[in-house]
C-alpha atoms as a PDB file:
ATOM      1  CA  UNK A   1     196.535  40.614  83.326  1.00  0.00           C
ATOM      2  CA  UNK A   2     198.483  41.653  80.506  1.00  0.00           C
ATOM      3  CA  UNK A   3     202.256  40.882  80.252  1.00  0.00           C
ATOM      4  CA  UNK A   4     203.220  44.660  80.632  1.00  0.00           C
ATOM      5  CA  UNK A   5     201.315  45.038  83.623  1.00  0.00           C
ATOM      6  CA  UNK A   6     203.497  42.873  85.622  1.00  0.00           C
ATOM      7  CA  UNK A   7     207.060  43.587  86.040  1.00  0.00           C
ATOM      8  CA  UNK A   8     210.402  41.829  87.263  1.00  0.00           C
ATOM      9  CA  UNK A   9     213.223  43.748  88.875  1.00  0.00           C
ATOM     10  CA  UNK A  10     216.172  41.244  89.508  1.00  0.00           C
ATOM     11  CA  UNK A  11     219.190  41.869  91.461  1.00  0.00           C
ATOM     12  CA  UNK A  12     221.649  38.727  90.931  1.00  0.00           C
ATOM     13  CA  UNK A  13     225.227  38.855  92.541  1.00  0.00           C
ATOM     14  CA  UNK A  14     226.110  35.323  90.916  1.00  0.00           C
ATOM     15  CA  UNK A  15     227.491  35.937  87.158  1.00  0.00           C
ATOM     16  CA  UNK A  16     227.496  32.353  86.308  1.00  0.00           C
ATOM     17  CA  UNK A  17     223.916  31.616  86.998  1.00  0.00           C
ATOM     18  CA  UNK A  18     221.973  34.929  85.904  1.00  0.00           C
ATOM     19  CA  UNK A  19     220.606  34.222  82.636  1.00  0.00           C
ATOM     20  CA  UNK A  20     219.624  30.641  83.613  1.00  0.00           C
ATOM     21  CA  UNK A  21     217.225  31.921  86.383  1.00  0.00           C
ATOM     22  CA  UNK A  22     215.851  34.864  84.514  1.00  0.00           C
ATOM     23  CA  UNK A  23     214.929  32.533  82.450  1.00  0.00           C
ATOM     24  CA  UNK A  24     213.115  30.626  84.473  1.00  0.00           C
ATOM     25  CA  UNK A  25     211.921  32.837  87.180  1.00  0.00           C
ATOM     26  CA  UNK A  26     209.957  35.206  84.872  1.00  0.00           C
ATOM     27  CA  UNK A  27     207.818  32.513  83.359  1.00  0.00           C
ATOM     28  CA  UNK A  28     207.404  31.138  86.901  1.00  0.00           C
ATOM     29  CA  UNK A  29     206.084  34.529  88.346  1.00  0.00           C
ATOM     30  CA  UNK A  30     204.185  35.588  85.413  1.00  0.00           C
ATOM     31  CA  UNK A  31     202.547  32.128  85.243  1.00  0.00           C
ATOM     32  CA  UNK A  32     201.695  32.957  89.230  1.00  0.00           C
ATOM     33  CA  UNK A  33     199.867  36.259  88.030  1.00  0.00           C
ATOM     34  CA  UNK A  34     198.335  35.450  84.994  1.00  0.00           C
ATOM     35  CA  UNK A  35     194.933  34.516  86.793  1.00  0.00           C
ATOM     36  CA  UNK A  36     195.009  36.612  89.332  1.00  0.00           C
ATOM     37  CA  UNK A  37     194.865  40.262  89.849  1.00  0.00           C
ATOM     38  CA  UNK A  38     197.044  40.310  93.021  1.00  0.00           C
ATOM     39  CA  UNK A  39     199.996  40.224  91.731  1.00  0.00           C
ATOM     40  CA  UNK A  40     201.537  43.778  90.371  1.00  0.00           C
ATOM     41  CA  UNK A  41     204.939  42.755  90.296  1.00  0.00           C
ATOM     42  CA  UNK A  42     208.272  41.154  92.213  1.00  0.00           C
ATOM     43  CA  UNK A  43     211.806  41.888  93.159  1.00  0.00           C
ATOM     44  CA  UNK A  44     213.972  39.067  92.823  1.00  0.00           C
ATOM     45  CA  UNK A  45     217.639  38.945  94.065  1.00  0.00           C
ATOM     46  CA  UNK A  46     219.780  35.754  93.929  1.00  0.00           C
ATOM     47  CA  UNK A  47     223.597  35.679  95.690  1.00  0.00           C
ATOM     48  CA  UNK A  48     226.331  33.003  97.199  1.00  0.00           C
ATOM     49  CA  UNK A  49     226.100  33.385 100.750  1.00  0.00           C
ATOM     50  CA  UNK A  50     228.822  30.379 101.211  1.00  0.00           C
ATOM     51  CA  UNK A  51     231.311  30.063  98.523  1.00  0.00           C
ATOM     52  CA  UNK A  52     234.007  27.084  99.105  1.00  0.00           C
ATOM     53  CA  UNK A  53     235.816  24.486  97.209  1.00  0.00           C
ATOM     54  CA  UNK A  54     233.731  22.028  97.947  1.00  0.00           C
ATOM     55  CA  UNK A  55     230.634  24.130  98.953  1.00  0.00           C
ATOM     56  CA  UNK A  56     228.524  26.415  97.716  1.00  0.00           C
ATOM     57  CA  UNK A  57     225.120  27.903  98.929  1.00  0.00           C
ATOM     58  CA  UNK A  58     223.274  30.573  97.367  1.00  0.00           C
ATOM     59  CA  UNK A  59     220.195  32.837  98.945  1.00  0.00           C
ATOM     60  CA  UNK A  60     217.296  33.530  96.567  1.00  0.00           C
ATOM     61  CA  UNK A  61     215.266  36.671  97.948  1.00  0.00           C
ATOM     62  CA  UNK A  62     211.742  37.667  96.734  1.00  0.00           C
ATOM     63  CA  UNK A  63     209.018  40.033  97.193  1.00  0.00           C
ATOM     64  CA  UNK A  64     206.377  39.644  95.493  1.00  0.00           C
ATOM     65  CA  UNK A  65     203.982  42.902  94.773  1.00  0.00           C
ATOM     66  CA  UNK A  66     200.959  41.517  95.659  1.00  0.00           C
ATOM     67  CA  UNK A  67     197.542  42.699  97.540  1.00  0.00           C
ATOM     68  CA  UNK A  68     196.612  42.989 100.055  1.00  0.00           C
ATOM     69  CA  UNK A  69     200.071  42.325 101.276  1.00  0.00           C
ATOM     70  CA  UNK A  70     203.439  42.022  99.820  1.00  0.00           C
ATOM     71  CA  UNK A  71     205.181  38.084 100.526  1.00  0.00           C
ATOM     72  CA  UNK A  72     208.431  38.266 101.326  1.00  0.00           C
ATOM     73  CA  UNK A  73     210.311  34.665 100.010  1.00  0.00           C
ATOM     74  CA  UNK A  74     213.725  33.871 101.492  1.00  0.00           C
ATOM     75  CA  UNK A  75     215.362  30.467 100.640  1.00  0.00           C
ATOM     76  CA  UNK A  76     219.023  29.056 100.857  1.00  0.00           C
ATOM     77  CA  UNK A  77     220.000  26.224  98.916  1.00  0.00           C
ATOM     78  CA  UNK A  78     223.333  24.800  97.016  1.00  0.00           C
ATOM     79  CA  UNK A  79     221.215  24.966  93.746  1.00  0.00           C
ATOM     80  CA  UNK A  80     219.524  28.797  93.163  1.00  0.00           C
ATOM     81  CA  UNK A  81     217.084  26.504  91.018  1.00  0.00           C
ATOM     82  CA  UNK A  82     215.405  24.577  93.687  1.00  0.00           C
ATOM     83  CA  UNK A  83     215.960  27.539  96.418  1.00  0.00           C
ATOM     84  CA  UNK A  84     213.730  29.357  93.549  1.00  0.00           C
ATOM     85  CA  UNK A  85     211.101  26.803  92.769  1.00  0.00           C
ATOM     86  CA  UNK A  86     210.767  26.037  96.603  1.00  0.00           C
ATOM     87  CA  UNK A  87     210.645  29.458  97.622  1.00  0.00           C
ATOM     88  CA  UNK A  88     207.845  30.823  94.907  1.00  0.00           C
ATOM     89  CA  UNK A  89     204.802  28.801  94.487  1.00  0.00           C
ATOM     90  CA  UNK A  90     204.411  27.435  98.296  1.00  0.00           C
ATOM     91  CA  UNK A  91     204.416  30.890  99.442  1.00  0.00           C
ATOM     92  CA  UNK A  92     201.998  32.271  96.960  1.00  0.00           C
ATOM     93  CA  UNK A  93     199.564  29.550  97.336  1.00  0.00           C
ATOM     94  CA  UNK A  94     199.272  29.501 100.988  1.00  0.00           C
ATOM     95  CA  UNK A  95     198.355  33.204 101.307  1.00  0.00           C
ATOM     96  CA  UNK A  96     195.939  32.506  98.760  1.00  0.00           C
ATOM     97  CA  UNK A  97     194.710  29.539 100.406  1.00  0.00           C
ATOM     98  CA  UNK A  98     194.689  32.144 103.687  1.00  0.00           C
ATOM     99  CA  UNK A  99     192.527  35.186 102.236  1.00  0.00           C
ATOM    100  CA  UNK A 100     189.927  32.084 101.012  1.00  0.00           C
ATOM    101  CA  UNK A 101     189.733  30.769 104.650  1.00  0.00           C
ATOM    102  CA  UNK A 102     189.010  34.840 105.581  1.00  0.00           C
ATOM    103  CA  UNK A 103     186.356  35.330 102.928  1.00  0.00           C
ATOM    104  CA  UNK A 104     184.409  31.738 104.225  1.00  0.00           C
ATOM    105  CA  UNK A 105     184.559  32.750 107.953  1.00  0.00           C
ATOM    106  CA  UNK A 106     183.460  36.472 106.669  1.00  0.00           C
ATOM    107  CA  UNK A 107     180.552  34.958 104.853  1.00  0.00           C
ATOM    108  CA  UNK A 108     179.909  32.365 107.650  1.00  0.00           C
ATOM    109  CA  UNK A 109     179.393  35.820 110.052  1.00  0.00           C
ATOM    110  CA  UNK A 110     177.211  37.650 107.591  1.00  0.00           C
ATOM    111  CA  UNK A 111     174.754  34.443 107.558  1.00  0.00           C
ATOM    112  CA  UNK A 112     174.479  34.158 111.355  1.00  0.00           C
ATOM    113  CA  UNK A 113     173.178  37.839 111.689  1.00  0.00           C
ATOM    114  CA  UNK A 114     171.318  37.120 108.686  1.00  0.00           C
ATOM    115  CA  UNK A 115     169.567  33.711 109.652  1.00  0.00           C
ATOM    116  CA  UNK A 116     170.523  32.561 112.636  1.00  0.00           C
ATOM    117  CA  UNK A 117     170.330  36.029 115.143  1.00  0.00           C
ATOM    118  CA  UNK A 118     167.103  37.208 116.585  1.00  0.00           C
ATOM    119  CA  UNK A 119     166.539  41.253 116.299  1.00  0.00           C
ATOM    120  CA  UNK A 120     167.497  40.669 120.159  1.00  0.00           C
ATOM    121  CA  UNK A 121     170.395  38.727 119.734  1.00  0.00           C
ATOM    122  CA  UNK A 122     172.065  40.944 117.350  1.00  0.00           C
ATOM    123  CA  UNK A 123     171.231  44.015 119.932  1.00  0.00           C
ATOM    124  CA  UNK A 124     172.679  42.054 122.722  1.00  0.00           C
ATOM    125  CA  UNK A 125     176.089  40.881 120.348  1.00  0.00           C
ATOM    126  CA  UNK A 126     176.641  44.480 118.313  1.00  0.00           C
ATOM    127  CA  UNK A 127     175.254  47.280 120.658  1.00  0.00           C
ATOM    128  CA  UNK A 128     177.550  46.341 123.414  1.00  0.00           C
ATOM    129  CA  UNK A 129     178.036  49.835 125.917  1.00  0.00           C
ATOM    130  CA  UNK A 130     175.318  51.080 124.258  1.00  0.00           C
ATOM    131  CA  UNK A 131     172.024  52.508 126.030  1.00  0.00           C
ATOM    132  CA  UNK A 132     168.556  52.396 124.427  1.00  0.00           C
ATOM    133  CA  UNK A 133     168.529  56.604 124.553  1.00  0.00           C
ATOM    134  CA  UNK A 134     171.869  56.560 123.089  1.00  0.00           C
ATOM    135  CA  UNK A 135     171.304  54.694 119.937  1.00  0.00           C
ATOM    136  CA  UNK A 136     168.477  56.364 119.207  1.00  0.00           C
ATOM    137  CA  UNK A 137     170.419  59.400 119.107  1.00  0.00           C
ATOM    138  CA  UNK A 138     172.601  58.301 116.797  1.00  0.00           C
ATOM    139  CA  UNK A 139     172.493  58.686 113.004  1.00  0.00           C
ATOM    140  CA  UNK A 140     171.768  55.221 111.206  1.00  0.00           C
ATOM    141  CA  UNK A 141     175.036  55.526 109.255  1.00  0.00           C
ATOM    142  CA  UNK A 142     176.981  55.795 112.347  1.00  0.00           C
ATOM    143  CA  UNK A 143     175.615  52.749 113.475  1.00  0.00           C
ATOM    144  CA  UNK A 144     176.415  50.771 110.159  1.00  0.00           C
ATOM    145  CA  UNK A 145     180.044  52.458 110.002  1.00  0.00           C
ATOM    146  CA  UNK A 146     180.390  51.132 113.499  1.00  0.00           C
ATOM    147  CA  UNK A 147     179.261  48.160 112.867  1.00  0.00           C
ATOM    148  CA  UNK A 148     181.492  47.583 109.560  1.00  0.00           C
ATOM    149  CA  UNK A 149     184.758  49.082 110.917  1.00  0.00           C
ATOM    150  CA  UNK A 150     184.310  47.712 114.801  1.00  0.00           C
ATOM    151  CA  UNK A 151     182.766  44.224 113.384  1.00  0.00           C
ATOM    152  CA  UNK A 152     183.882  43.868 110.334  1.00  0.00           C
ATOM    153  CA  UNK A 153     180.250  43.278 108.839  1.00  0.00           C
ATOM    154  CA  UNK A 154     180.115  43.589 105.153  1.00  0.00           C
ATOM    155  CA  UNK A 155     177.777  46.654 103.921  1.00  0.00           C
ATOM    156  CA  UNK A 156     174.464  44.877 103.623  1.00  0.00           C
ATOM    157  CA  UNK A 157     175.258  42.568 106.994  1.00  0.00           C
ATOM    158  CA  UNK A 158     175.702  46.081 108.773  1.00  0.00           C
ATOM    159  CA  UNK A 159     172.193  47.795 107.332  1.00  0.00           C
ATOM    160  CA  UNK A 160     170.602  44.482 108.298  1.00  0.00           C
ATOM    161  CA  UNK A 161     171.772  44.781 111.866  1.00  0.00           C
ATOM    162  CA  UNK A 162     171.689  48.675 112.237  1.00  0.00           C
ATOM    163  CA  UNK A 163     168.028  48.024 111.517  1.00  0.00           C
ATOM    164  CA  UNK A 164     167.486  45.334 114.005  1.00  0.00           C
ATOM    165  CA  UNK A 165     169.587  47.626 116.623  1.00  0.00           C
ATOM    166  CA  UNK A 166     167.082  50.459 116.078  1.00  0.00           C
ATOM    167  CA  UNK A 167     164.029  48.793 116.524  1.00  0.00           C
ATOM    168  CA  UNK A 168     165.284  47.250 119.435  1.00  0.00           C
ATOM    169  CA  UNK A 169     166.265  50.492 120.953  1.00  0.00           C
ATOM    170  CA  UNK A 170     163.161  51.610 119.998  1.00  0.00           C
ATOM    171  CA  UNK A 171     160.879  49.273 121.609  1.00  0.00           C
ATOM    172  CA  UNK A 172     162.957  48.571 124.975  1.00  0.00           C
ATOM    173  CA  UNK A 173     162.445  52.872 125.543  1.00  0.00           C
ATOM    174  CA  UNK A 174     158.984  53.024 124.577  1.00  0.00           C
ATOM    175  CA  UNK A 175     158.549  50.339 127.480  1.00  0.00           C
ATOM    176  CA  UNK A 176     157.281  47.356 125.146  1.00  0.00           C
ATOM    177  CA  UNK A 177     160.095  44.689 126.780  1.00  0.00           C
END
């Protein structure tokens, strides 16, 4: 991703502190996106939500642009530096770490109605409330829409199993089971 593609939009309420964090929380996000195509972009906003003598605590607030869904970062600290580091890269990381755990369970379902499902099987798992008569009636590409909207099969997991549906259908009304 090139460095135009990505873009910052900051809204800091703390004079003292702006240019500092800019500083640092542009490299940090762009570093984020660099090898990835997720990321599009972020909002970042930084103010003092307690402001004492003694005391002071400041809220950084980011949303990061990002598919399939936007992460929205809040963290409260008395430094804006660690609120920011803390805030950005464990948030990133687990929902990448989350859509990697999705894509091994997806693949994980495509191989059991690959390998591990009789023709049977997947006509007893994917043509629940179904009849015989009914499927047959039914246009193949209904089934496989079905099947990959409904079941969340991938494309070729849903022709595989639209197949096997069909033949089954077939045989169980020409009275071979």
């Amino acid at each position: 991703m090139g460095s135009s593609d990505f873009y910052v939009d900051y809204n800091i309420e703390v004079p003292d502190v702006g240019d500092e964090f800019k500083r640092e929380t542009e490299p940090r996000l762009r570093e984020l996106a660099s090898s990835h195509s997720d990321m599009v972009g972020a909002a970042v906003s930084l103010e003092k939500t307690v402001d004492t003598q003694s005391y002071d605590l400041y809220r950084v607030r980011i949303v990061l642009y990002k598919r399939p869904q936007d992460i929205v970062v809040t963290k409260q600290d008395p430094d804006p530096m660690v609120a920011l580091r803390d805030a950005l890269e464990e948030q990133v990381r687990e929902s990448r770490e989350k859509l990697a755990q999705r894509d091994t369970h997806r693949d994980s379902q495509i191989e059991s109605v690959y390998y591990d499902l009789s023709a049977e099987e997947i006509y007893a798992t994917y043509a629940k409330g179904w009849g015989p008569d009914e499927i047959l009636e039914m246009d193949r590409t209904e089934i496989v829409s079905h099947l990959m909207v409904e079941e969340g099969l991938t494309q070729d997991a849903a022709d595989f199993a639209a197949d096997q549906i069909l033949r089954v259908a077939e045989r169980i009304t020409s009275g071979e089971e």
